[in-house]
C-alpha atoms as a PDB file:
ATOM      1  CA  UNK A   1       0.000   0.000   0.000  1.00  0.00           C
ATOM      2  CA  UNK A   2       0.856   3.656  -0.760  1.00  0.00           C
ATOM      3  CA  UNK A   3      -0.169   6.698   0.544  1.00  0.00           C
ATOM      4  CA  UNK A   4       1.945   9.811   0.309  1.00  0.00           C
ATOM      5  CA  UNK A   5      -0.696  11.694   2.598  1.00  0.00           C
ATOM      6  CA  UNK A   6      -1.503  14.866   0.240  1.00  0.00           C
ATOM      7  CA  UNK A   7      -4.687  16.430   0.562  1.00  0.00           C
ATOM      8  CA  UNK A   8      -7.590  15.359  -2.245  1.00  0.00           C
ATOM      9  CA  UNK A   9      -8.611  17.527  -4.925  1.00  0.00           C
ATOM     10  CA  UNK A  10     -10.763  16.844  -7.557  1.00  0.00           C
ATOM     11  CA  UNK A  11     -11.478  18.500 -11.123  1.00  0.00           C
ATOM     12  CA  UNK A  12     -12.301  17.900 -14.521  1.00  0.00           C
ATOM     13  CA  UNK A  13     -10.457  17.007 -17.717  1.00  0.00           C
ATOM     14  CA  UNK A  14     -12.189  18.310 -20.664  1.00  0.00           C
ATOM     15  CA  UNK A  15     -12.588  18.485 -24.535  1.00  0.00           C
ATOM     16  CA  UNK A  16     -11.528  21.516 -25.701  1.00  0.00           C
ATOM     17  CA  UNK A  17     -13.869  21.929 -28.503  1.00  0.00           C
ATOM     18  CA  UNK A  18     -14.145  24.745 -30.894  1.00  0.00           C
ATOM     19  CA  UNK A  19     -17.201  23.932 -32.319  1.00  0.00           C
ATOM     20  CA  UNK A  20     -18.729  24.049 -28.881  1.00  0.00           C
ATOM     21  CA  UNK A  21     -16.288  26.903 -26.974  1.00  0.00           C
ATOM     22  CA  UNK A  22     -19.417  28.340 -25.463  1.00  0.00           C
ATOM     23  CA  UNK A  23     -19.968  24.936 -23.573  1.00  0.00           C
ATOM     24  CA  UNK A  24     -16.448  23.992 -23.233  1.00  0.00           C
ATOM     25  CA  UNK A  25     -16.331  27.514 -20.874  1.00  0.00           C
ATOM     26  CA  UNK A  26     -19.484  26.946 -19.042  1.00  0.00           C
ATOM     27  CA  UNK A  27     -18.509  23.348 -17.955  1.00  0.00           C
ATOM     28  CA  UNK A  28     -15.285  25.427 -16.064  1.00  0.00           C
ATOM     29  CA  UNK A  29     -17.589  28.280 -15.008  1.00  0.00           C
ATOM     30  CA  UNK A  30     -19.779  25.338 -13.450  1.00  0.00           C
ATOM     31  CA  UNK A  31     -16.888  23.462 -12.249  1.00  0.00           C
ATOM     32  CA  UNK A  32     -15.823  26.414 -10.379  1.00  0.00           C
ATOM     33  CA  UNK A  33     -19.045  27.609  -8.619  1.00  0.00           C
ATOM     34  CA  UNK A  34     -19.973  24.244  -7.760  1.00  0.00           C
ATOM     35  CA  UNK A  35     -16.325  24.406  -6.253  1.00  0.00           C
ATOM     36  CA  UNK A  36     -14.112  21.816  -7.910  1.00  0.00           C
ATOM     37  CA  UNK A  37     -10.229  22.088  -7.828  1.00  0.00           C
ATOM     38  CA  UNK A  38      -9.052  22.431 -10.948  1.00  0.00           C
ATOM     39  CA  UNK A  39      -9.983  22.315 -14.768  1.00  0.00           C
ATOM     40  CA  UNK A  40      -7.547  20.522 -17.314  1.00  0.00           C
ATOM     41  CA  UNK A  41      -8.119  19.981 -20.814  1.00  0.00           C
ATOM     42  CA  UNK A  42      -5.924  17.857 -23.163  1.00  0.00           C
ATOM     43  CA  UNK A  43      -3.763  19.886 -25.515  1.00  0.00           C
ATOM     44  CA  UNK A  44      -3.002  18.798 -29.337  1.00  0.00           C
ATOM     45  CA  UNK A  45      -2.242  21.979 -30.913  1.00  0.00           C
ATOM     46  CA  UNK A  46      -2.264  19.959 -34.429  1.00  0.00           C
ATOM     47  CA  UNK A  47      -6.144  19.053 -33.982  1.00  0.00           C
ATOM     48  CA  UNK A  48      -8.421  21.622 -36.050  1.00  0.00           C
ATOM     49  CA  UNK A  49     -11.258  20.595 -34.379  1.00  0.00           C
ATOM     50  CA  UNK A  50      -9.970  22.176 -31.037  1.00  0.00           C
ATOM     51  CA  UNK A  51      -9.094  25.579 -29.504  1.00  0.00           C
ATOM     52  CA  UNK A  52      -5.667  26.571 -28.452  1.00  0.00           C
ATOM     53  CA  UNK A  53      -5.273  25.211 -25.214  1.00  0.00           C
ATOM     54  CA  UNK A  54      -3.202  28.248 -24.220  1.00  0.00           C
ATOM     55  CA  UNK A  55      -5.526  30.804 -25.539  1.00  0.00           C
ATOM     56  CA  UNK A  56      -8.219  28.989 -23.920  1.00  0.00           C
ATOM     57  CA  UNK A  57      -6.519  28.402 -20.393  1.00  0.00           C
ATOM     58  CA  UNK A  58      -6.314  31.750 -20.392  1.00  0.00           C
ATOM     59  CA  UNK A  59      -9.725  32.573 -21.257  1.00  0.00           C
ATOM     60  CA  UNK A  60     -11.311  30.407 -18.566  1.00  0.00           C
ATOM     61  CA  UNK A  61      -8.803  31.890 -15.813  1.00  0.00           C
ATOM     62  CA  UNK A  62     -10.293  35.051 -16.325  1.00  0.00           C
ATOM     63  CA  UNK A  63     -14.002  34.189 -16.417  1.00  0.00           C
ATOM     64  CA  UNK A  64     -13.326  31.923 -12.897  1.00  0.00           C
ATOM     65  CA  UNK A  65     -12.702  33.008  -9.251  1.00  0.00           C
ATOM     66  CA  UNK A  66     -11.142  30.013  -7.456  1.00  0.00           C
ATOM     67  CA  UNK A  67     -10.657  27.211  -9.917  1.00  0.00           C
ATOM     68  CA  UNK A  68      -6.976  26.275 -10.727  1.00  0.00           C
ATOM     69  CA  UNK A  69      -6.521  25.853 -14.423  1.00  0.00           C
ATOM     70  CA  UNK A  70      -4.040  23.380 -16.565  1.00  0.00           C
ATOM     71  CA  UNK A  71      -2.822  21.978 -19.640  1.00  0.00           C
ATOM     72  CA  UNK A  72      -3.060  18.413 -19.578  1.00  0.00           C
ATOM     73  CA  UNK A  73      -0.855  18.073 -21.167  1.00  0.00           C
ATOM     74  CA  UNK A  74       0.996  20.953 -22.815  1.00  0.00           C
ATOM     75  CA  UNK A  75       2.694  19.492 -26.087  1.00  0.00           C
ATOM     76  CA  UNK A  76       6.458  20.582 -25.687  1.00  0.00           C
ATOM     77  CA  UNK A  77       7.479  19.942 -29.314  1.00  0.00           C
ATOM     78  CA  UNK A  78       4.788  22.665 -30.358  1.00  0.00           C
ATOM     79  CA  UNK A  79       5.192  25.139 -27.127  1.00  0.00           C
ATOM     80  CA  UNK A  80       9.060  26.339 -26.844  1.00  0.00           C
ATOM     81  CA  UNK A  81       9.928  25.856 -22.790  1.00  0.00           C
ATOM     82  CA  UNK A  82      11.230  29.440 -22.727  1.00  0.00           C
ATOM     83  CA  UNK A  83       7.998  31.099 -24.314  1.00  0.00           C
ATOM     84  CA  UNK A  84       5.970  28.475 -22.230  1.00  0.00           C
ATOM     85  CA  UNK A  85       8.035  29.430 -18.508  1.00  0.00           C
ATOM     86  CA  UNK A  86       6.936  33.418 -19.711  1.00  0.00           C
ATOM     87  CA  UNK A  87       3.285  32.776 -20.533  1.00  0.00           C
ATOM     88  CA  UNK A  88       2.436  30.492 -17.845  1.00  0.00           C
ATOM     89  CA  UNK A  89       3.836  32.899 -15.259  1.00  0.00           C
ATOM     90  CA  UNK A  90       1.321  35.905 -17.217  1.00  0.00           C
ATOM     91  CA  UNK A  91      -1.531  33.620 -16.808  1.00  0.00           C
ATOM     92  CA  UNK A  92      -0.270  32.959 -13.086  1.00  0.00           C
ATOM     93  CA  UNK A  93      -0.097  36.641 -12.210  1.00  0.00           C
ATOM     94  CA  UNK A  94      -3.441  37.374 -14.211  1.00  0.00           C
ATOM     95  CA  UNK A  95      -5.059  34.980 -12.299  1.00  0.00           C
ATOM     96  CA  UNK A  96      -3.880  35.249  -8.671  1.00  0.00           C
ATOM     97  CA  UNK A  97      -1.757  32.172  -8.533  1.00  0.00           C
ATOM     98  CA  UNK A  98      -4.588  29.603 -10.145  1.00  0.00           C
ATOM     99  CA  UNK A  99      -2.448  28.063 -12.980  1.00  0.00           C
ATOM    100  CA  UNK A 100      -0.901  24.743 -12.824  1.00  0.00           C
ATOM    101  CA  UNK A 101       1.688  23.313 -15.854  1.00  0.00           C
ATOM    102  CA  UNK A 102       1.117  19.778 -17.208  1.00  0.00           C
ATOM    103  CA  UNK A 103       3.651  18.967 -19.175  1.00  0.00           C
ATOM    104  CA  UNK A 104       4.381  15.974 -22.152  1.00  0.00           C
ATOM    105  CA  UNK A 105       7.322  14.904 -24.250  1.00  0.00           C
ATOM    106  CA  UNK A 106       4.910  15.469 -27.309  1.00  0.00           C
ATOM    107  CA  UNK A 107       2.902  12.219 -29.135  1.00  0.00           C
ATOM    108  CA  UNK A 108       1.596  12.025 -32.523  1.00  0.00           C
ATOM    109  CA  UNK A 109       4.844  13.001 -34.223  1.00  0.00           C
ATOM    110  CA  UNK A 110       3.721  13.500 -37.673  1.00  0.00           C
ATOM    111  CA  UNK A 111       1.139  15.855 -36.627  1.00  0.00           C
ATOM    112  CA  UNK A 112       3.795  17.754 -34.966  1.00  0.00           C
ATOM    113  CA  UNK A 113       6.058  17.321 -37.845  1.00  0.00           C
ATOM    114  CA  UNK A 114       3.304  18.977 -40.277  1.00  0.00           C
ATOM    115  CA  UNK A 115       2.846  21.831 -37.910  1.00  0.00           C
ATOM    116  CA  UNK A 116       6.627  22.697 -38.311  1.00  0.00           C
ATOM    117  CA  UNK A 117       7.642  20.988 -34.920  1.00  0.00           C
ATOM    118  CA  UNK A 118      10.594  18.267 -34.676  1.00  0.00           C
ATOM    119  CA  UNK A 119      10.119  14.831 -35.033  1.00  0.00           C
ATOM    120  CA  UNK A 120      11.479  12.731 -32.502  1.00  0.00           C
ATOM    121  CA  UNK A 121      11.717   9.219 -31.549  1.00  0.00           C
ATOM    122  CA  UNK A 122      10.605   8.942 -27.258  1.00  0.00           C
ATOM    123  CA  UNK A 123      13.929   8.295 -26.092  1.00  0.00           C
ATOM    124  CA  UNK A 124      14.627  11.889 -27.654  1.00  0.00           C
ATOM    125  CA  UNK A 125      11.372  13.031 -26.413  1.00  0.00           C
ATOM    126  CA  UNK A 126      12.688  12.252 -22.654  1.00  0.00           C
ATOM    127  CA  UNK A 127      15.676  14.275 -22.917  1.00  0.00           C
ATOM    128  CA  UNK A 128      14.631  17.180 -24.358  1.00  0.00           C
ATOM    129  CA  UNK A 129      11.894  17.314 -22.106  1.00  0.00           C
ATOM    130  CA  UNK A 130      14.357  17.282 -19.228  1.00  0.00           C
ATOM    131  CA  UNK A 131      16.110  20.285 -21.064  1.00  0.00           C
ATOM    132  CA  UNK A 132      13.125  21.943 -20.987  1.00  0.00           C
ATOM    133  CA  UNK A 133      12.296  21.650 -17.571  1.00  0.00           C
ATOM    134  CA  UNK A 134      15.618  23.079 -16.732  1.00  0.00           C
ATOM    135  CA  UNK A 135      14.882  25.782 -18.874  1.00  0.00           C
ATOM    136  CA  UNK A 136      11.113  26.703 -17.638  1.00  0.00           C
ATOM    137  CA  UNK A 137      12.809  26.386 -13.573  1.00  0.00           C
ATOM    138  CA  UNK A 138      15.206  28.870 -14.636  1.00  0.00           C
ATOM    139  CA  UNK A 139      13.416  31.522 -16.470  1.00  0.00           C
ATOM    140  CA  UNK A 140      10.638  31.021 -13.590  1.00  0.00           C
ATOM    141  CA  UNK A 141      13.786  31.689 -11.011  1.00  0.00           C
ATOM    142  CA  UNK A 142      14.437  35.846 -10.758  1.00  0.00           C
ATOM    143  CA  UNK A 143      16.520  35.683  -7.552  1.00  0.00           C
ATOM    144  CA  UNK A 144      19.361  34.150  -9.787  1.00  0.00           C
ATOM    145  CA  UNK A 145      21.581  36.302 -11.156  1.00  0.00           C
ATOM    146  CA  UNK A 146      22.645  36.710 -14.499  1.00  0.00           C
ATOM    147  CA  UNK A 147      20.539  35.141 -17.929  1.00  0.00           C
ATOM    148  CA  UNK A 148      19.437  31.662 -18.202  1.00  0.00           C
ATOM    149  CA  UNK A 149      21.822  29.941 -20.306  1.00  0.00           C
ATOM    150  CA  UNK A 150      21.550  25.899 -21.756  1.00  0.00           C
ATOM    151  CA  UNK A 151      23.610  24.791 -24.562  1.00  0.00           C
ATOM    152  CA  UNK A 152      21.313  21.660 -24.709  1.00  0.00           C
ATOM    153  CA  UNK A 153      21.033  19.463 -27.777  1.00  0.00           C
ATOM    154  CA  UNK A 154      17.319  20.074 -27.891  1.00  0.00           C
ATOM    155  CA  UNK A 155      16.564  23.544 -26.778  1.00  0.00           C
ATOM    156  CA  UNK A 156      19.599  26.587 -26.155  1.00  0.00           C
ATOM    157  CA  UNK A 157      19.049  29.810 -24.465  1.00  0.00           C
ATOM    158  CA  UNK A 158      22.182  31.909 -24.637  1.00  0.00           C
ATOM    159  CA  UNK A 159      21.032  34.745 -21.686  1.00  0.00           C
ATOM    160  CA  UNK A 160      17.470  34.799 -21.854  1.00  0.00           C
ATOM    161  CA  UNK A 161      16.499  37.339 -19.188  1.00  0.00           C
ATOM    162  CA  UNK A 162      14.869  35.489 -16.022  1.00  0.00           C
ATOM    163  CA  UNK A 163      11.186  36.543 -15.487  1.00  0.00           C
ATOM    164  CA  UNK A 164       8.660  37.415 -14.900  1.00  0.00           C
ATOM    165  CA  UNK A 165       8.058  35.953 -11.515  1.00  0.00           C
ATOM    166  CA  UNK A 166       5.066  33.986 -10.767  1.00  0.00           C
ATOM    167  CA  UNK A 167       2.123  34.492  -8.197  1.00  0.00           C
ATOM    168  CA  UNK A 168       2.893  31.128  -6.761  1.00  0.00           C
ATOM    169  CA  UNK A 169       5.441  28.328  -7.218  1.00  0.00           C
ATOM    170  CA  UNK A 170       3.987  26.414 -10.114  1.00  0.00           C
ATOM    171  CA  UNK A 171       4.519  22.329 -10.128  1.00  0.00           C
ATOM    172  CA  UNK A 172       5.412  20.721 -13.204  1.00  0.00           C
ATOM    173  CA  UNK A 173       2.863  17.966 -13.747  1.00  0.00           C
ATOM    174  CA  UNK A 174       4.508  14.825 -16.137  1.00  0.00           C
ATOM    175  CA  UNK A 175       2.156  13.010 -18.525  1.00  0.00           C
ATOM    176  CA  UNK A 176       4.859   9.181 -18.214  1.00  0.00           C
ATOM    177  CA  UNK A 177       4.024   5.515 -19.157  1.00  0.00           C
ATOM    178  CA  UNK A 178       7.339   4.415 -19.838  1.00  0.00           C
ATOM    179  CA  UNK A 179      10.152   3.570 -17.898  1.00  0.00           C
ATOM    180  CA  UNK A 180      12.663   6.699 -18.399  1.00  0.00           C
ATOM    181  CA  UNK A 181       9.560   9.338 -18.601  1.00  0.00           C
ATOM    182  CA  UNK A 182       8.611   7.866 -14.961  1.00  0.00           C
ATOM    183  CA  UNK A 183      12.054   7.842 -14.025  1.00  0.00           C
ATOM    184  CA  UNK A 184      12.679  11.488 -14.860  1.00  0.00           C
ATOM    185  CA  UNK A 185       9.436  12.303 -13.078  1.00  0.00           C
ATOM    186  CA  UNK A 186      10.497  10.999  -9.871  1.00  0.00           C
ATOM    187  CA  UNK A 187      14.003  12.913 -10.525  1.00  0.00           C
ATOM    188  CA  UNK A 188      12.680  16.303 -11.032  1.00  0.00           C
ATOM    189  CA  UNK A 189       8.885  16.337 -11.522  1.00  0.00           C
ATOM    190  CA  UNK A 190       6.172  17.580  -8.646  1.00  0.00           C
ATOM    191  CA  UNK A 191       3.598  15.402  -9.758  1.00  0.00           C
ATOM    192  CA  UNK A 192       2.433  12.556 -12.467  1.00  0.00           C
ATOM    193  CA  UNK A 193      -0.148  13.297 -14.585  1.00  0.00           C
ATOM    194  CA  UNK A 194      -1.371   9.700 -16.194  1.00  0.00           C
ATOM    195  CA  UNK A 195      -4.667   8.838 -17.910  1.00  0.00           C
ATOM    196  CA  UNK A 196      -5.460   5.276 -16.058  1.00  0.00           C
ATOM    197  CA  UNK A 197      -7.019   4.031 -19.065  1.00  0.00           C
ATOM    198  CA  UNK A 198      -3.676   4.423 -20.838  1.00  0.00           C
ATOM    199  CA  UNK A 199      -1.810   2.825 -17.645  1.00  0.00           C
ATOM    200  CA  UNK A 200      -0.898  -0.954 -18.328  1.00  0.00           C
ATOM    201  CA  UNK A 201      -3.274  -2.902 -16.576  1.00  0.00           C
ATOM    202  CA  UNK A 202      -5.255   0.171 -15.565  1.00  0.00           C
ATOM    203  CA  UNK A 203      -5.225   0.044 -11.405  1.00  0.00           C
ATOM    204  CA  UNK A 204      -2.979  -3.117 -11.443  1.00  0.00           C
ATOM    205  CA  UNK A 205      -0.176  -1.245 -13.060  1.00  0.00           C
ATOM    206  CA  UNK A 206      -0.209   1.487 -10.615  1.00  0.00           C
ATOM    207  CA  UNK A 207       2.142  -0.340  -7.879  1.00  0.00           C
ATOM    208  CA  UNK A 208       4.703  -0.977 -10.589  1.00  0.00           C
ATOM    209  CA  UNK A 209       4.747   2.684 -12.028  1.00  0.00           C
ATOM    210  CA  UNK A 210       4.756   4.358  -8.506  1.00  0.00           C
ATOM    211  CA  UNK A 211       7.392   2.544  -7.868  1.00  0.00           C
ATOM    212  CA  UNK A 212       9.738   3.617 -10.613  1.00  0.00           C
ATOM    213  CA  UNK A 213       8.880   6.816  -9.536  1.00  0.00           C
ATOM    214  CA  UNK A 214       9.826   6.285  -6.259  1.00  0.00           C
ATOM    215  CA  UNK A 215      12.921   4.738  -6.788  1.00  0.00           C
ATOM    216  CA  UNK A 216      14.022   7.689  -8.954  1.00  0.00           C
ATOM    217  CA  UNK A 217      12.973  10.313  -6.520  1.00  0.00           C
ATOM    218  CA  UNK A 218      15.176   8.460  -4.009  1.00  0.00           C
ATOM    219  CA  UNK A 219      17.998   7.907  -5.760  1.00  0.00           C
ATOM    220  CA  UNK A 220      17.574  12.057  -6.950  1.00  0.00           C
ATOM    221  CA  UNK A 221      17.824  12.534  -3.165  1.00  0.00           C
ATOM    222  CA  UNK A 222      14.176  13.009  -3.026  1.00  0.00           C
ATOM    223  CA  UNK A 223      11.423  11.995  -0.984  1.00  0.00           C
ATOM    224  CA  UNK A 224       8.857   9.990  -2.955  1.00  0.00           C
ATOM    225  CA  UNK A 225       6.168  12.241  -1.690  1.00  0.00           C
ATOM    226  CA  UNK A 226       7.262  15.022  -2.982  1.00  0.00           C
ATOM    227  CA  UNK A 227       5.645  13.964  -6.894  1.00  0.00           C
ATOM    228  CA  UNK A 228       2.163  14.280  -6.232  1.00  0.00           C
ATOM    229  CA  UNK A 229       0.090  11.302  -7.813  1.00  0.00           C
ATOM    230  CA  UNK A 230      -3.054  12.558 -10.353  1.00  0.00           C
ATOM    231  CA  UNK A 231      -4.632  10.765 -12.431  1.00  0.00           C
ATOM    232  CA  UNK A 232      -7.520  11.415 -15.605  1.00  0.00           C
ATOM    233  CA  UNK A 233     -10.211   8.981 -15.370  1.00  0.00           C
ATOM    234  CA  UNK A 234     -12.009   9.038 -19.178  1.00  0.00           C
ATOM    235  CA  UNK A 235     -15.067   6.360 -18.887  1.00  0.00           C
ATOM    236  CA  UNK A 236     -17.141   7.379 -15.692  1.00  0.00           C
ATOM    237  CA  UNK A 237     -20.739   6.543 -14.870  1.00  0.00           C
ATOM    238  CA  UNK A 238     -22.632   7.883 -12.104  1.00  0.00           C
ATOM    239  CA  UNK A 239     -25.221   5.550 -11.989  1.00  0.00           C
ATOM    240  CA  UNK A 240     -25.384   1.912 -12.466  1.00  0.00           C
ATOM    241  CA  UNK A 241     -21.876  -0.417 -12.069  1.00  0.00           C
ATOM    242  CA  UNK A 242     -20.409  -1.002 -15.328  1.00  0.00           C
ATOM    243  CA  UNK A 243     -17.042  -2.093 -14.051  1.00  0.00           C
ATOM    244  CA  UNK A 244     -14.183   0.483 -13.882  1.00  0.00           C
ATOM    245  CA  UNK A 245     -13.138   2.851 -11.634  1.00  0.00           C
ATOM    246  CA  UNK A 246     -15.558   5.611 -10.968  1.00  0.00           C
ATOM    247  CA  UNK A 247     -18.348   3.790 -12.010  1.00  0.00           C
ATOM    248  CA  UNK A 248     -21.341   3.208 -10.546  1.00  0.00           C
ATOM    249  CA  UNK A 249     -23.170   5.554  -7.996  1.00  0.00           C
ATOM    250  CA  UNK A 250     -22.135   8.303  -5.872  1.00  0.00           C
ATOM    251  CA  UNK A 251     -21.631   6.248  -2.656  1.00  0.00           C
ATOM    252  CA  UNK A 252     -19.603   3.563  -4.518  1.00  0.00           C
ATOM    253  CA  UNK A 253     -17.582   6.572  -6.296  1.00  0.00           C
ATOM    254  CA  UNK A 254     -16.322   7.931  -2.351  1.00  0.00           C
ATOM    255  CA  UNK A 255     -15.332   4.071  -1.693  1.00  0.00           C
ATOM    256  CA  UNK A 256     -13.167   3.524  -4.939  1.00  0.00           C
ATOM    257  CA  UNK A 257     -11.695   7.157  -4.327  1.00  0.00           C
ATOM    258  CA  UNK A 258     -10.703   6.324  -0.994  1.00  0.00           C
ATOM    259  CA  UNK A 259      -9.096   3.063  -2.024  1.00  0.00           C
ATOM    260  CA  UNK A 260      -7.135   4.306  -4.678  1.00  0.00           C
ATOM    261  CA  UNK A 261      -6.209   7.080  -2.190  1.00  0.00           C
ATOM    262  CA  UNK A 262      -4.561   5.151   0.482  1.00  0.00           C
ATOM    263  CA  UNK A 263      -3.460   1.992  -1.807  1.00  0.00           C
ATOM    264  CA  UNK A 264      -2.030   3.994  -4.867  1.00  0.00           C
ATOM    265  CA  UNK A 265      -1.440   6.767  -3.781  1.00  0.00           C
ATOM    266  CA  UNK A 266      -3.781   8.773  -6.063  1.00  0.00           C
ATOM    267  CA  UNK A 267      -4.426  12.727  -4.396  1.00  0.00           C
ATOM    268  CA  UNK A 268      -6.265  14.208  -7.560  1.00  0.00           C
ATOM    269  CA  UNK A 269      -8.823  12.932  -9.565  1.00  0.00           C
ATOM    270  CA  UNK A 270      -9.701  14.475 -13.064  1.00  0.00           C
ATOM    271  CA  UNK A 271     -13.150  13.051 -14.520  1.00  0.00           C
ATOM    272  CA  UNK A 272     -13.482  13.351 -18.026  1.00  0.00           C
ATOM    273  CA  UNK A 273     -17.217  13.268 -20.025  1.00  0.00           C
ATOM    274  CA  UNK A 274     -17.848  16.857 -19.974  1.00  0.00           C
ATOM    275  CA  UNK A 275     -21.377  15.920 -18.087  1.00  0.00           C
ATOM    276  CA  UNK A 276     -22.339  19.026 -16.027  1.00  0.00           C
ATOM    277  CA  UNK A 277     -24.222  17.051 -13.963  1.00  0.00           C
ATOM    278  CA  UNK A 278     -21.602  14.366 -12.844  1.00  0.00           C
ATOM    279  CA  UNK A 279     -19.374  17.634 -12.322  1.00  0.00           C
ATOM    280  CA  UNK A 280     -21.925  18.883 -10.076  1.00  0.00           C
ATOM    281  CA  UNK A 281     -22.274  15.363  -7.741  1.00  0.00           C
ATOM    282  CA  UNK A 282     -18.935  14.846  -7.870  1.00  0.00           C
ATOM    283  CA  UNK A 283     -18.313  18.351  -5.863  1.00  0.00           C
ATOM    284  CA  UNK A 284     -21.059  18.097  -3.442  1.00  0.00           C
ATOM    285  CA  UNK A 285     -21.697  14.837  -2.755  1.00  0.00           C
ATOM    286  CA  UNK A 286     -18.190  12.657  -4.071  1.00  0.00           C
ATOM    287  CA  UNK A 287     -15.955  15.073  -2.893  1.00  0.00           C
ATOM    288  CA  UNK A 288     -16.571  15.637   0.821  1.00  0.00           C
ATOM    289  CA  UNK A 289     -17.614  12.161   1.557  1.00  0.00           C
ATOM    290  CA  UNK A 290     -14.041  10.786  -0.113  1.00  0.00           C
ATOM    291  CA  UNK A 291     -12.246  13.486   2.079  1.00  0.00           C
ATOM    292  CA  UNK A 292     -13.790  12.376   5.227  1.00  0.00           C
ATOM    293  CA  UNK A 293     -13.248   8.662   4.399  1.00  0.00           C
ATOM    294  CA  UNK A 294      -9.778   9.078   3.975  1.00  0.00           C
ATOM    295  CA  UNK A 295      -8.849  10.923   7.145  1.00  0.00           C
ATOM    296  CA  UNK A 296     -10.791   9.015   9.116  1.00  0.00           C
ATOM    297  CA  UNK A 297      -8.534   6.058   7.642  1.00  0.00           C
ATOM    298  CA  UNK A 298      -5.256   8.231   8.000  1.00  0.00           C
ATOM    299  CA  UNK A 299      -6.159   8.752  11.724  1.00  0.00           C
END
């Protein structure tokens, strides 16, 4: 069993649709006065049929009061890590500390490759990701002195000036399947971002993949804890069991929450099916009953 004791949040992961942007920003204007954590949607910068994920993160921050907002993920080939550092700070400061950065080594090459981004093969993906991450810290860090300079084989910044400074320290949330992704996420990452229908074995894989992470946090001089655990759940039913986690009624919902909690370690979970009205259980009813499940366990 794993439990890494962070606090629960809960929030959405949604479509970013252009054909329906009007609903695509209501479901985060509901999300946030029904009082949800957070509002993610995927981002493939390649797909026609969706908004910009940046443009539209920024969007939603300003039409919302409390919710936290993220890629999930942002695609690196397509988003430069120095540009990306500088606008998710703006958004940061525009929003009073309420953006988040999810962050991917980039999928669907040849899309990328026809929007004028690099092709590359994972193992290349992994590294320059890591560049990138160095990159993003340092532009983010304005106590340093002195530009940010990487003479990477991915990504170079020859004295980029460091700024500007955002509202809040913002974690880096890794999208990682594979063995040196989760490795590099326990090394320098502050949280894991799978989709568990995506995971290898769904649930049964999660001991194995934590544990990569783990090991690479502690060998990184890290404590595993430190890389939150959150997780996308795509095919959720509120109503009758159909097999799955988060699927079946409300009451079973707080049970399998609390399970995954304090056996996998799982802190945030992100519901996909832009329903308003599972959105709307899931904060008043889902949400305080999993909370109070799991610290009466913890105690």
């Amino acid at each position: 069993m794993t439990d890494y004791g962070h606090e629960l949040r809960f929030g959405t992961f949604a479509t970013p649709s252009a054909q329906h942007a009007e609903q695509v920003i209501e479901l985060a204007a509901h999300a946030d006065r029904v009082g949800l954590d957070l509002v993610t949607f995927q981002d493939h910068p390649y797909q026609p049929a969706f908004l910009d994920t940046s443009t539209l993160l920024a969007f939603v921050a300003a039409r919302t009061e409390r919710v936290k907002v993220s890629a999930n993920v942002a695609s690196l080939p397509l988003r430069p890590p120095a540009v990306l550092a500088r606008a998710a700070a703006s958004v940061d400061i525009l929003s009073g500390g309420r953006f988040e950065l999810g962050l991917g080594a980039g999928a669907f090459w040849d899309a990328i490759a026809a929007m004028g981004g690099r092709g590359l093969t994972p193992g290349q993906g992994v590294d320059a990701l890591r560049e990138a991450i160095e990159i993003i810290r340092a532009i983010w860090d304005v106590d340093e002195r002195g530009g940010v300079r990487l003479d990477g084989e991915y990504y170079s910044v020859t004295g980029a000036k460091r700024g500007p400074r955002p509202a809040h320290d913002i974690p880096i949330w890794i999208g990682a399947y594979k063995p040196r992704m989760l490795a590099l996420t326990g090394q320098v990452g502050d949280g894991w971002l799978p989709t568990i229908e995506y995971v290898p074995r769904g649930l049964a894989g999660m001991p194995e993949l934590n544990a990569r992470i783990d090991e690479a946090a502690v060998k990184a001089g890290r404590e595993p804890a430190a890389v939150q655990r959150l997780v996308n759940f795509m095919g959720v039913s509120m109503g009758p069991a159909t097999g799955g986690p988060l699927n079946g009624p409300a009451e079973a919902w707080v049970d399998q929450i609390a399970e995954m909690a304090l056996t996998h370690g799982i802190s945030t979970f992100l519901v996909g099916g832009d329903e308003p009205a599972v959105i709307e259980r899931l904060a008043a009813e889902v949400a305080p009953a999993a909370r109070e499940l799991v610290a009466r366990e913890r105690s």
